[in-house]
Protein backbone atom coordinates (compact mmCIF):
# COMPACT_ATOMS: atom_id res chain seq x y z
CA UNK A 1 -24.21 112.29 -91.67
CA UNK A 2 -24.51 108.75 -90.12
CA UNK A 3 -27.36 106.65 -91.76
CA UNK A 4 -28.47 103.20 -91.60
CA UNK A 5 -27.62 101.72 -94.77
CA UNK A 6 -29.81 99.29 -96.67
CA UNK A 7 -26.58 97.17 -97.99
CA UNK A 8 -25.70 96.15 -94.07
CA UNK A 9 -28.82 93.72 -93.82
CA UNK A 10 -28.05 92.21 -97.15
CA UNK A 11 -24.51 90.98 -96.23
CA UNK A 12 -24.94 90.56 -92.74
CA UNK A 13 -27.27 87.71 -94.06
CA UNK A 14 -23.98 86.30 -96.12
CA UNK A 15 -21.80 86.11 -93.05
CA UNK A 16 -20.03 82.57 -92.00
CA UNK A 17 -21.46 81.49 -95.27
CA UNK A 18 -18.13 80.33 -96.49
CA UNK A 19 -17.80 83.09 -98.72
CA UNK A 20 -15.40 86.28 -98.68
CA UNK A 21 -17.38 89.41 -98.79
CA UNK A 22 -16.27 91.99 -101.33
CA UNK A 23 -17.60 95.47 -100.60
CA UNK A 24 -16.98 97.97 -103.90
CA UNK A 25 -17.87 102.00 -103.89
CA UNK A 26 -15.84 105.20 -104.80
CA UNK A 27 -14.12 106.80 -102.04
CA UNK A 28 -15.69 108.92 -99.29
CA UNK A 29 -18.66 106.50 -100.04
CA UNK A 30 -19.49 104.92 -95.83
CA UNK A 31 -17.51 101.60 -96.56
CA UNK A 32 -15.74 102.17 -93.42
CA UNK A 33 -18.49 103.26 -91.28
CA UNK A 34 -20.51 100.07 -93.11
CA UNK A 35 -17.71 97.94 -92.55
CA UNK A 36 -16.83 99.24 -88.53
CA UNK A 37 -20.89 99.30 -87.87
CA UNK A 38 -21.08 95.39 -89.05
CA UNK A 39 -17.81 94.48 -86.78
CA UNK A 40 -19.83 96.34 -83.27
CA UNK A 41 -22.75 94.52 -84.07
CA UNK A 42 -21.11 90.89 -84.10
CA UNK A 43 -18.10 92.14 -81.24
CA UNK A 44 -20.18 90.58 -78.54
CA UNK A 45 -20.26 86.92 -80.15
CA UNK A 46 -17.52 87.07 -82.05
CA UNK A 47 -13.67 87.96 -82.47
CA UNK A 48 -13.45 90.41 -84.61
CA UNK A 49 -10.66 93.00 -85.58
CA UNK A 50 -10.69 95.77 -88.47
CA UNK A 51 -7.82 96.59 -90.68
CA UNK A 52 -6.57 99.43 -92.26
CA UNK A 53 -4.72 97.84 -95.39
CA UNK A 54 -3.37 101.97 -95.89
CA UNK A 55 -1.09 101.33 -92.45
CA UNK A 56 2.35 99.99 -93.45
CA UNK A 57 2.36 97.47 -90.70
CA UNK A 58 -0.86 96.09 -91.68
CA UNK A 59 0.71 95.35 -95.66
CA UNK A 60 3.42 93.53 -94.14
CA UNK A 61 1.75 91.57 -91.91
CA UNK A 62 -0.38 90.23 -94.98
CA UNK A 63 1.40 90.61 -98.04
CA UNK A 64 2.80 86.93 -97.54
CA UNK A 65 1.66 83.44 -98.42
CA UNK A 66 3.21 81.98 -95.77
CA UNK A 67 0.37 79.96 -93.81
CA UNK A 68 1.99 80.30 -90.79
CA UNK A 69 2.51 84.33 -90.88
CA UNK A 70 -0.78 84.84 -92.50
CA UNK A 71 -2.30 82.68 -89.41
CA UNK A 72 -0.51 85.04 -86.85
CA UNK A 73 -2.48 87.78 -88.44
CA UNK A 74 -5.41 86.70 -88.58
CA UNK A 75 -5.16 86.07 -84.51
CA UNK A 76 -7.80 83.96 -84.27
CA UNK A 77 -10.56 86.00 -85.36
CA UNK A 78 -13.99 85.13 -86.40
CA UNK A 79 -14.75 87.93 -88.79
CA UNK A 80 -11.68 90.08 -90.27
CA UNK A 81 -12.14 94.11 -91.94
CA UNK A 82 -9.60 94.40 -94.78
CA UNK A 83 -10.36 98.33 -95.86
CA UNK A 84 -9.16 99.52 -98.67
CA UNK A 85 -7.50 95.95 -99.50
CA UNK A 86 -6.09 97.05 -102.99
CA UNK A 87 -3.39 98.54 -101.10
CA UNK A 88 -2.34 94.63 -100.23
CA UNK A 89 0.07 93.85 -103.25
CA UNK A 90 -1.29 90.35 -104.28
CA UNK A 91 -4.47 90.88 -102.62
CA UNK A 92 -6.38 88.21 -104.93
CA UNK A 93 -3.83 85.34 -104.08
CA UNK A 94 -3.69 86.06 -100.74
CA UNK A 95 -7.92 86.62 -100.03
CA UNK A 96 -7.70 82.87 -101.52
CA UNK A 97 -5.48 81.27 -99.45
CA UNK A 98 -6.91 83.06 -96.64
CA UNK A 99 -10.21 81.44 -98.17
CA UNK A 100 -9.41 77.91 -98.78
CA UNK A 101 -6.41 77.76 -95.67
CA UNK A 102 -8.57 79.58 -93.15
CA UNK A 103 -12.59 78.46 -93.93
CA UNK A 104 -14.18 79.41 -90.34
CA UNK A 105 -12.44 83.06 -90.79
CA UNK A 106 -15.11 85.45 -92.44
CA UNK A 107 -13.71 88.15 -94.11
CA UNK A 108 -14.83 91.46 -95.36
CA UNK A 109 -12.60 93.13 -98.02
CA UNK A 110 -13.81 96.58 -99.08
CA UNK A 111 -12.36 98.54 -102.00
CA UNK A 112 -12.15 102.05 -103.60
CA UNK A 113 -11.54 100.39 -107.06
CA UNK A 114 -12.62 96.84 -108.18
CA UNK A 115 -10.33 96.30 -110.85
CA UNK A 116 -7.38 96.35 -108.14
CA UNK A 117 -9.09 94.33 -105.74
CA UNK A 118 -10.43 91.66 -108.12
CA UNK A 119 -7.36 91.56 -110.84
CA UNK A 120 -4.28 92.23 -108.42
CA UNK A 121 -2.53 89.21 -108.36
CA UNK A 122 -4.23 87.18 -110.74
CA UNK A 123 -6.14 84.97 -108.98
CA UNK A 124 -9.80 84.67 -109.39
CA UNK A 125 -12.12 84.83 -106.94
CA UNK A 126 -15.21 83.52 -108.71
CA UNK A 127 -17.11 80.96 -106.49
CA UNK A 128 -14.80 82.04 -103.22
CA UNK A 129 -16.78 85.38 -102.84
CA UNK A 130 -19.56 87.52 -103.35
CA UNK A 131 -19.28 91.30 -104.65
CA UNK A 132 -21.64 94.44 -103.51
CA UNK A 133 -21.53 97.80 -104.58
CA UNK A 134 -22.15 100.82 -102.03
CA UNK A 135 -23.43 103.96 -103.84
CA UNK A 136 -23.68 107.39 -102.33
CA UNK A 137 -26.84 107.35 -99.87
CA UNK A 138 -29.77 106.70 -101.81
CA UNK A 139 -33.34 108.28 -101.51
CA UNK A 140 -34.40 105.44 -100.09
CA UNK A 141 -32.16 105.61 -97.46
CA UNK A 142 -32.75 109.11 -96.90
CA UNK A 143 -36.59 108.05 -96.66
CA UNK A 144 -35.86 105.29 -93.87
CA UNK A 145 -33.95 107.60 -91.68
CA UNK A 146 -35.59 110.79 -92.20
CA UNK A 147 -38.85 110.07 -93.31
CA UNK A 148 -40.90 111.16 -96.37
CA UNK A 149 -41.62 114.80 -95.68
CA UNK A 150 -37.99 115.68 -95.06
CA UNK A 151 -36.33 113.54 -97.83
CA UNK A 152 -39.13 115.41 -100.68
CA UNK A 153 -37.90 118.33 -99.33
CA UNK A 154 -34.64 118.02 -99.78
CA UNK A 155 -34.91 117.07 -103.80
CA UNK A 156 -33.37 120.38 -105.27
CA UNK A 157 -30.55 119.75 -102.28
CA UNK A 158 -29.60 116.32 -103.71
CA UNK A 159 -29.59 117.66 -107.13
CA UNK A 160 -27.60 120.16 -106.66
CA UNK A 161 -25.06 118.70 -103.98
CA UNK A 162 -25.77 114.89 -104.41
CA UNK A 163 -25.57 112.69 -101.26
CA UNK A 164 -22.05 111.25 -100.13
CA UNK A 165 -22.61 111.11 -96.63
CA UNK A 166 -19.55 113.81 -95.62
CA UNK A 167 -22.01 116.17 -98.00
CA UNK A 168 -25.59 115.81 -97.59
CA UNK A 169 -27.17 117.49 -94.61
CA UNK A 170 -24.08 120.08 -94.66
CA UNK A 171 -24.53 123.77 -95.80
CA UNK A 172 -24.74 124.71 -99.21
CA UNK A 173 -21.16 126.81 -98.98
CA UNK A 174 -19.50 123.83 -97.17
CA UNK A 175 -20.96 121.36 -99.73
CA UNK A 176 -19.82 123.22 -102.43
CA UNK A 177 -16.04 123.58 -100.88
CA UNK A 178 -16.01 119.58 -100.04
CA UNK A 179 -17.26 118.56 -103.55
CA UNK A 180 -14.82 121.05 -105.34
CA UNK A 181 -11.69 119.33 -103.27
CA UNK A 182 -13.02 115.82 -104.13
CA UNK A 183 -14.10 116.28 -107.67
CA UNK A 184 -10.08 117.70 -108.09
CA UNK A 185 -9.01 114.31 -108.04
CA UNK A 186 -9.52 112.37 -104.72
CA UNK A 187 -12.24 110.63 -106.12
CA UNK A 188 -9.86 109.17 -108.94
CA UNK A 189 -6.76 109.25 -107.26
CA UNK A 190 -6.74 105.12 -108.29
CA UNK A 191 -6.72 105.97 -111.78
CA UNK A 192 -3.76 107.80 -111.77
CA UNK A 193 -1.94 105.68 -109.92
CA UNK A 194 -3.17 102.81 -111.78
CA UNK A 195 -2.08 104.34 -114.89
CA UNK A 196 1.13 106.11 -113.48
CA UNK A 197 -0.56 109.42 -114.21
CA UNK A 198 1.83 112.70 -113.20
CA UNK A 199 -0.65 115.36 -114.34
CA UNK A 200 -4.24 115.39 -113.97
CA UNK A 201 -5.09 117.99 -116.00
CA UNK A 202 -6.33 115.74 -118.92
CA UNK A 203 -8.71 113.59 -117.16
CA UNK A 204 -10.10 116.63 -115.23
CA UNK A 205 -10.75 117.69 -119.12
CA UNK A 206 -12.54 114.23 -119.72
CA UNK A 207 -14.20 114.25 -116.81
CA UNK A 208 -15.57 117.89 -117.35
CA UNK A 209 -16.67 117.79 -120.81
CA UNK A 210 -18.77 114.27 -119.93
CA UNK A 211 -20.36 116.51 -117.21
CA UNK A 212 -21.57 118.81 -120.04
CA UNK A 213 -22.56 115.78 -121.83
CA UNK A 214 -24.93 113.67 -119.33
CA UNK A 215 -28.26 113.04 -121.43
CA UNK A 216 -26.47 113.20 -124.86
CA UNK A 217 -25.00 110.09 -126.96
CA UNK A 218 -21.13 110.55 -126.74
CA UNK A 219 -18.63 110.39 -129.13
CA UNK A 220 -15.05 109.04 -128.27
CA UNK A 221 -13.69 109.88 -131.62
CA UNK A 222 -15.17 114.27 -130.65
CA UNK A 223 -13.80 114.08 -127.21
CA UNK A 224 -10.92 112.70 -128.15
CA UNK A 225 -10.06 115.30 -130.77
CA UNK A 226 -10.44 117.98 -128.30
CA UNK A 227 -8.07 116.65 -126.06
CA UNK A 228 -5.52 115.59 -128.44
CA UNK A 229 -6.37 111.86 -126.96
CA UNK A 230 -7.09 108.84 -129.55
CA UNK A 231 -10.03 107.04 -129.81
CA UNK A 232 -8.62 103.71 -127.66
CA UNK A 233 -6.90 105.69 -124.88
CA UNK A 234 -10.63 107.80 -123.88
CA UNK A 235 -12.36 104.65 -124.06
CA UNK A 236 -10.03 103.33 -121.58
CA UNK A 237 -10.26 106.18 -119.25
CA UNK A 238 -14.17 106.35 -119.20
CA UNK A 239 -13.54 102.32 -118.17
CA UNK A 240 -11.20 103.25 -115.21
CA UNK A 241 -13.04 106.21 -114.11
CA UNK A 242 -16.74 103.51 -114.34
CA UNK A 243 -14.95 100.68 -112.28
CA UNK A 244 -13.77 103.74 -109.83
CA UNK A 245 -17.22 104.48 -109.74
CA UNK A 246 -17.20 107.99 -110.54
CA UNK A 247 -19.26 107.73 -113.41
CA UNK A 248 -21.32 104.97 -115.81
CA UNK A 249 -22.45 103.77 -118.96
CA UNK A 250 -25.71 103.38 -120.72
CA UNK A 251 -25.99 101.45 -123.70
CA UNK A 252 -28.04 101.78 -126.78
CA UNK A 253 -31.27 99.01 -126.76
CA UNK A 254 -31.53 97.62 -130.31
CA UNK A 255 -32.57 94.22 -131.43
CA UNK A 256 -33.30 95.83 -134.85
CA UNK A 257 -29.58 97.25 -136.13
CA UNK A 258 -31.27 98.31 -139.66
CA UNK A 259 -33.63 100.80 -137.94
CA UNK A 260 -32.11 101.09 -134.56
CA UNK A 261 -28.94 102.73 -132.93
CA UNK A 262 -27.18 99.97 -131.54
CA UNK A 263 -23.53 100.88 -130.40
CA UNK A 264 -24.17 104.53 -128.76
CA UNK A 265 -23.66 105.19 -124.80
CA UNK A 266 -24.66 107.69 -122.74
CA UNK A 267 -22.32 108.55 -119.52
CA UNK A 268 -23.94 109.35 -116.56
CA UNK A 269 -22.52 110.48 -112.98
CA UNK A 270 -23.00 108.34 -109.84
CA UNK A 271 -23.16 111.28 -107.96
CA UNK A 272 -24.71 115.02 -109.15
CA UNK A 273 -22.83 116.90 -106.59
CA UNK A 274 -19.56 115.52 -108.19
CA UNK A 275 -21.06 116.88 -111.67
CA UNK A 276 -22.01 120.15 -110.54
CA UNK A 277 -18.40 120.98 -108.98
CA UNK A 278 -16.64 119.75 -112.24
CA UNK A 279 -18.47 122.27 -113.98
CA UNK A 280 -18.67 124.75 -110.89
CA UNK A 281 -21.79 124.72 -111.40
CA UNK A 282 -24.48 124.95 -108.30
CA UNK A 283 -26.88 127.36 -109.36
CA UNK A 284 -30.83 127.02 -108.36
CA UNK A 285 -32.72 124.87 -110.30
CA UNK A 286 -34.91 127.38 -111.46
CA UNK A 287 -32.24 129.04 -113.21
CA UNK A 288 -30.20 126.28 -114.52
CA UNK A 289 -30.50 125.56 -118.65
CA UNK A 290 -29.88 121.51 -117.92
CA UNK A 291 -32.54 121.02 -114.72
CA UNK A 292 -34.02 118.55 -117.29
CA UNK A 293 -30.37 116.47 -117.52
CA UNK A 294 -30.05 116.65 -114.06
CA UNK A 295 -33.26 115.47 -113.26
CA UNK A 296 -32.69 112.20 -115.97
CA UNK A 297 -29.34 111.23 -114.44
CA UNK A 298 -30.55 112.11 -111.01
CA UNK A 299 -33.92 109.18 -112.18
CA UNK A 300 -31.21 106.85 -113.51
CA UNK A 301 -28.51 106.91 -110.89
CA UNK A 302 -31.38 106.09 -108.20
CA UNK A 303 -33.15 103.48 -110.03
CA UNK A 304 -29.61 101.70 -110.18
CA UNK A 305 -29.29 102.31 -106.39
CA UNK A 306 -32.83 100.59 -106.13
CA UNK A 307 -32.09 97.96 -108.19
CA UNK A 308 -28.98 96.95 -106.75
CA UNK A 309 -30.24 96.75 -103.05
CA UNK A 310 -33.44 94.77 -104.03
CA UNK A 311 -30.44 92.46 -105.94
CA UNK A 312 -32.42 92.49 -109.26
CA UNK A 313 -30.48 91.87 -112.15
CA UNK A 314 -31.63 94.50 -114.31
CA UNK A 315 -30.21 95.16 -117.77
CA UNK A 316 -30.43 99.10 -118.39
CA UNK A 317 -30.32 100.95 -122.31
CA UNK A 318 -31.53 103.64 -123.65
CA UNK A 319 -33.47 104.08 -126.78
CA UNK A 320 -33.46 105.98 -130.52
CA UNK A 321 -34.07 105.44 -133.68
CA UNK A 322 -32.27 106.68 -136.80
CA UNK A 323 -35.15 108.49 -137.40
CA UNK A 324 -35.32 110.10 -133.82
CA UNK A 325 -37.49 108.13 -131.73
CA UNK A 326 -36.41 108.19 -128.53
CA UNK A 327 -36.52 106.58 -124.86
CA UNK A 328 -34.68 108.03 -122.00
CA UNK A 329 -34.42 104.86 -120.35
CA UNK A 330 -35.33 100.96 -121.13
CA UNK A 331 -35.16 98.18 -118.17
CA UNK A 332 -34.78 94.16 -119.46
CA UNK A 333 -35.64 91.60 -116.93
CA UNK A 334 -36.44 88.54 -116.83
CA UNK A 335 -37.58 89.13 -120.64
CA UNK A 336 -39.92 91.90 -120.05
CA UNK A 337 -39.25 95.53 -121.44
CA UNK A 338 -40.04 98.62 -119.81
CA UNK A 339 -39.62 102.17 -121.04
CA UNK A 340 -39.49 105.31 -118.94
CA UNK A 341 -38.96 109.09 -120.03
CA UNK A 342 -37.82 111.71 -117.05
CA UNK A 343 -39.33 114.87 -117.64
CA UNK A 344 -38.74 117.18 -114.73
CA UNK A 345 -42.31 119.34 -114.89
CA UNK A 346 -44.42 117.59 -117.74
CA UNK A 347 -46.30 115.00 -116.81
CA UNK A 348 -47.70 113.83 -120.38
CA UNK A 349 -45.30 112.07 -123.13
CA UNK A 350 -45.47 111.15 -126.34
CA UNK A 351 -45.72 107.81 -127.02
CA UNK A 352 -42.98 105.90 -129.04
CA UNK A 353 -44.95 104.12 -131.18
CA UNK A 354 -41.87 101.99 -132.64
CA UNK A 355 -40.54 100.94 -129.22
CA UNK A 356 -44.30 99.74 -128.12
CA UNK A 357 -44.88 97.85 -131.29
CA UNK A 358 -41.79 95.98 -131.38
CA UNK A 359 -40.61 94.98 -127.75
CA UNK A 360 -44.83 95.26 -126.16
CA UNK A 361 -44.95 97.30 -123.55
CA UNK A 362 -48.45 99.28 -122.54
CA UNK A 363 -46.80 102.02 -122.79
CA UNK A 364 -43.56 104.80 -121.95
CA UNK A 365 -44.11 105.81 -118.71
CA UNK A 366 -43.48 109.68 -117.68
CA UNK A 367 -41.42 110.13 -114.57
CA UNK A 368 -41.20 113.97 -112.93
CA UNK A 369 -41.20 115.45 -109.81
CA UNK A 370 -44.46 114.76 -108.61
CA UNK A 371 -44.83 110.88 -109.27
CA UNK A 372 -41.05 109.74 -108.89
CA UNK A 373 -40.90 108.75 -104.93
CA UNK A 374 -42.74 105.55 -105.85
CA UNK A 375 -40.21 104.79 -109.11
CA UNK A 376 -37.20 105.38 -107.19
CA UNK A 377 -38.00 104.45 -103.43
């Protein structure tokens, strides 16, 4: 389904800037359409020409640091499309010379994984560029281009089948055939090659048994045991598989270690549809035993979306106490606290009273499916 997506305003307004334009998201995520709709709209004033950094000629025309070849390529354009640029061995050194050698060339490098794109080579690009993130469509996306009524309707949809754009608006028995294939291991395809992974199998384990686990505090040390996988190597993989944007961490919020669990994380899934076909799970939500997990990831995952398009710096925990206090979810910024609990029917919490004496906010406030369009769009 083609959407307008909020992210294309935001870095149309960093074009020509001087900058290089770094566009991160998991596969099968719209970079492409994002990155092809941005080169139509500036094709009339501009030279423009999109590469596919998959295409064999394309690496050899820029895996050099030769000025002169890398100014053949470049053809003098006015805004340049590298897709999928970690497939450019070097692709750090060479963005930079293309940066500093070329300055009236804007460029647009989008990636699948940001630690290839950013560390390949090994040549910072802090100061030369500016990073985004494009997530699965969010609500709020849904909302602009299909309106209120439609996008509240299709709530149990999105948490059953998520939103990647080749997914949402499809029927439920092609969704769930598409999400099986990419939750295989398309998605992750850059870990294994990243790690020169053969066989699959065990981070198809990981990555199932942290679909069981969304909501819950996780234990490397537990999961590690069960897949006869130490401590150092799972902690590594749950890295990978966060900068491939498959899933993400929540910290524990603590500025009082004695009372307070401070080194706990949560892993949550960028996308539920993704979750669901790990577990081959897409039954209705009025059957399902975890509607409540779903519904706190689902509350999570969105507010991040939110947060990232209004470019607010938001630092995001969650909350307990060693004597089981609890917060589902705590926002930090610019030094104010918030505190939120996702309850998918109740409407009525109740209160943590040592989380509102000791970081001051009114109170926890209750998010469920009647009041969340306003928290999350």
């Amino acid at each position: 389904m083609l959407f307008e997506r909020d992210l294309q305003d935001i870095i149309e307004k960093q074009l020509f800037k001087g900058k290089i334009i770094l566009i991160y998201g998991a596969r099968q995520v719209g970079k492409t359409t994002l990155c092809k709709q941005i080169l139509e709209k500036y094709s009339l004033t501009k030279k423009t020409a999109y590469f596919n950094c998959e295409s064999l000629e394309v690496k050899t025309a820029f895996e050099t640091t030769s000025e002169n070849s890398l100014r053949m390529a470049l053809d003098n354009k006015d805004l340049i499309v590298l897709d999928e640029a970690q497939y450019i061995k070097n692709i750090g050194l060479i963005l930079k010379i293309i940066h500093d050698i070329f300055p009236n060339v804007c460029v647009i490098a989008s990636g699948s994984s940001s630690f290839d794109l950013v560390n390949q080579g090994g040549a910072p690009l802090t100061g030369r560029s500016i990073p985004f993130i494009l997530y699965p469509f969010s609500v709020r996306e849904i909302k602009n281009n299909l309106g209120f009524t439609q996008t509240i309707g299709k709530l149990n949809e999105i948490l059953l089948t998520g939103t990647y754009p080749s997914i949402f608006g499809t029927s439920e028995s092609v969704a769930q055939e598409n999400l099986s294939i990419m939750a295989g291991n398309y998605l992750y395809k850059d870990v294994l090659a990243f790690e020169k992974l053969q066989n699959s199998n065990k981070l198809l384990e990981l990555l199932q048994m942290l679909a069981l686990q969304i909501g819950k505090e996780v234990s490397y040390s537990q999961i590690g045991q069960k897949l006869a996988m130490s401590h150092s190597t799972i902690s590594k993989y749950i890295d990978l598989l966060e900068k491939c944007f498959i899933v993400f961490k929540l910290r524990s919020f603590s500025k009082n270690p004695r009372k307070e669990v401070s080194k706990s994380v949560k892993v949550f899934f960028y996308d539920l549809g993704i979750r669901n076909a790990l577990i081959q799970t897409f039954t209705p939500l009025s059957l399902r035993t975890d509607t409540g997990t779903l519904w706190e990831n689902f509350c999570i995952v969105e507010r991040t979306k939110l947060n990232n398009v209004l470019q607010k710096r938001v630092k995001q925990f969650f909350y307990r106490t060693f004597t089981g206090e609890e917060v589902d979810y705590v926002e930090e910024y610019n030094s104010i606290i918030e505190g939120y609990e996702f309850k998918y029917s109740k409407d009525k919490i109740k209160q943590p009273k040592n989380f509102i004496s000791n970081y001051d906010p009114s109170d926890v406030k209750c998010i469920n499916k009647e009041n969340w369009f306003e928290f999350l769009v």
